[in-house]
C-alpha atoms as a PDB file:
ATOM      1  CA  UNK A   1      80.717  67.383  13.130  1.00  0.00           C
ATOM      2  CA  UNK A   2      80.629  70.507  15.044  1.00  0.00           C
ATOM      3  CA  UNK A   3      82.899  73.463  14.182  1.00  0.00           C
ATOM      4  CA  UNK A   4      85.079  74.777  17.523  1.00  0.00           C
ATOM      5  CA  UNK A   5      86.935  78.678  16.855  1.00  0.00           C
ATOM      6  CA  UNK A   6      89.651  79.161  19.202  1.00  0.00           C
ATOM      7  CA  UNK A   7      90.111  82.638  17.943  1.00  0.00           C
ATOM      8  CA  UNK A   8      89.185  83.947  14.372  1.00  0.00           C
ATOM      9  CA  UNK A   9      92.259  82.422  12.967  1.00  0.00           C
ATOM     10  CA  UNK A  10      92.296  78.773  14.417  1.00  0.00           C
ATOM     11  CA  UNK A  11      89.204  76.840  13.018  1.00  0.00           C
ATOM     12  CA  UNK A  12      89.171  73.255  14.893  1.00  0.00           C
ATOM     13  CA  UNK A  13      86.122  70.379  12.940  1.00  0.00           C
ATOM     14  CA  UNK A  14      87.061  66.789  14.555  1.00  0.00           C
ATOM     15  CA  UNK A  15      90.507  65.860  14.720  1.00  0.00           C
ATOM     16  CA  UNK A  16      91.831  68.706  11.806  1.00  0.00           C
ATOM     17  CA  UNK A  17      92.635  72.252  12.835  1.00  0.00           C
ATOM     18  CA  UNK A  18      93.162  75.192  10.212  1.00  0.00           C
ATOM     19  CA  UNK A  19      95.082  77.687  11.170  1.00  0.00           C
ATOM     20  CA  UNK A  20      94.246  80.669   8.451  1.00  0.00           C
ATOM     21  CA  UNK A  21      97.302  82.967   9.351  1.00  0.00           C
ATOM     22  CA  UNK A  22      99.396  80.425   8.812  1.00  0.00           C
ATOM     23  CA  UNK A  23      97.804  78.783   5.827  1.00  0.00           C
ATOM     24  CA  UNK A  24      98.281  75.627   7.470  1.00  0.00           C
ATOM     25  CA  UNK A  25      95.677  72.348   7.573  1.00  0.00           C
ATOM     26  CA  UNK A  26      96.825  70.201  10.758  1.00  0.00           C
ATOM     27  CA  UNK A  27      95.724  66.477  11.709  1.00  0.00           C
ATOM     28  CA  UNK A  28      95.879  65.451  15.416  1.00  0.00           C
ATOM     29  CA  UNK A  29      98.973  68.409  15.449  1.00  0.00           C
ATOM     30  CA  UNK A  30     100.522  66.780  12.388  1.00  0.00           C
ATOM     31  CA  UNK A  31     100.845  69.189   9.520  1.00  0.00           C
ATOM     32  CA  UNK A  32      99.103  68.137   5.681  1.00  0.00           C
ATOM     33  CA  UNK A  33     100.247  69.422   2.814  1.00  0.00           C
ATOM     34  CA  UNK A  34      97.033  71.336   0.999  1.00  0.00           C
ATOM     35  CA  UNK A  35      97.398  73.402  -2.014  1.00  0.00           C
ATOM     36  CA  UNK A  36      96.560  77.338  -1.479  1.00  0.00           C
ATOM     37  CA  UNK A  37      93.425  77.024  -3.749  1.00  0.00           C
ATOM     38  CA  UNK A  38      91.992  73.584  -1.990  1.00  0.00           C
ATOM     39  CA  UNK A  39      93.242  75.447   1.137  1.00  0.00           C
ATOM     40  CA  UNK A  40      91.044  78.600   0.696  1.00  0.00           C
ATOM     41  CA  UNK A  41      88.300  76.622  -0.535  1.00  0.00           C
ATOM     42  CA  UNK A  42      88.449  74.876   2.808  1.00  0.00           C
ATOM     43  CA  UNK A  43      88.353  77.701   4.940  1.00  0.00           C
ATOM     44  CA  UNK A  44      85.514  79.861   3.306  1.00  0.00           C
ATOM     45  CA  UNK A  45      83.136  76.821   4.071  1.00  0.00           C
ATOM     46  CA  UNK A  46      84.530  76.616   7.552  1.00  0.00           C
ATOM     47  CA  UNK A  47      84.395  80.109   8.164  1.00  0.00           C
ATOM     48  CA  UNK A  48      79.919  79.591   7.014  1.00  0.00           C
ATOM     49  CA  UNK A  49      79.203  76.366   9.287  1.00  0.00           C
ATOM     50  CA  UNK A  50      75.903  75.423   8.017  1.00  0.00           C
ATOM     51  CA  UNK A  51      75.092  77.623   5.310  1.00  0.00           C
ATOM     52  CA  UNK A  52      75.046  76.948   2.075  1.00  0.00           C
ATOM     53  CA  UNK A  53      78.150  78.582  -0.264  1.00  0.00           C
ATOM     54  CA  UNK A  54      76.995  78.785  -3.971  1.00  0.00           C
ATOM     55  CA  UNK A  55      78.858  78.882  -7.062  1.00  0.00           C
ATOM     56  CA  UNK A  56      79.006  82.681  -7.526  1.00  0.00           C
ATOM     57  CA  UNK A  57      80.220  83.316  -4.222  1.00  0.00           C
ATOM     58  CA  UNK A  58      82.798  81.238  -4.965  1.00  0.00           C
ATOM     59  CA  UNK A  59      83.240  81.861  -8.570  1.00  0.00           C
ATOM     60  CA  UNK A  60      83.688  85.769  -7.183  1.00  0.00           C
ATOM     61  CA  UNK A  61      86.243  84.260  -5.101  1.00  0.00           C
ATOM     62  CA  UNK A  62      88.042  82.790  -7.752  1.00  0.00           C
ATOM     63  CA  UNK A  63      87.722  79.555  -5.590  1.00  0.00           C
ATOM     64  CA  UNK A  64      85.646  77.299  -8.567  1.00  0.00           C
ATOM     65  CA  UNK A  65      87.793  74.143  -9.384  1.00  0.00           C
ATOM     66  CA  UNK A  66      86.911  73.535 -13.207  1.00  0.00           C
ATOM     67  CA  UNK A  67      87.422  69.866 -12.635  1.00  0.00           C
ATOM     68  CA  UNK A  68      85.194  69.428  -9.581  1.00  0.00           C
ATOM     69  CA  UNK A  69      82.410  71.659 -10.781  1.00  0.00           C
ATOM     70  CA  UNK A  70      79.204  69.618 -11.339  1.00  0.00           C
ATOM     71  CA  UNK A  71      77.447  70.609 -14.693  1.00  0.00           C
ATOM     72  CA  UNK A  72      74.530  68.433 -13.471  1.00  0.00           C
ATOM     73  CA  UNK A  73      72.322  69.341 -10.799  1.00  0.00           C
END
């Protein structure tokens, strides 16, 4: 799925837009409801199309989710 940037806040992956200014995750122009956490989480991988994020980076970023963080890998 290929990421489109209409400026440096819009960020546009298949039918969802994020608009970072506005904190705002849309669907086909229909606004969803996204906690601020999820919601930064969200953008900092958009905002790195095909690189890979690690823990730290996010950890410094105080973006970690205890309950979705892996202890296997």
């Amino acid at each position: 799925m290929a990421l489109e940037v209409r400026s440096r806040s819009i960020l546009r992956f298949g039918v969802f837009e994020v608009d970072v200014r506005a904190g705002e995750l849309r669907k086909l122009g229909v606004r969803i409801k996204l906690q601020e956490q999820p919601f930064q989480f969200l953008t900092v991988l958009l905002q790195r199309p095909g690189e890979v994020v690690t823990r730290e980076e996010l950890r410094s970023e105080n973006l970690l989710i205890p309950s979705l963080i892996s202890t296997t890998a």
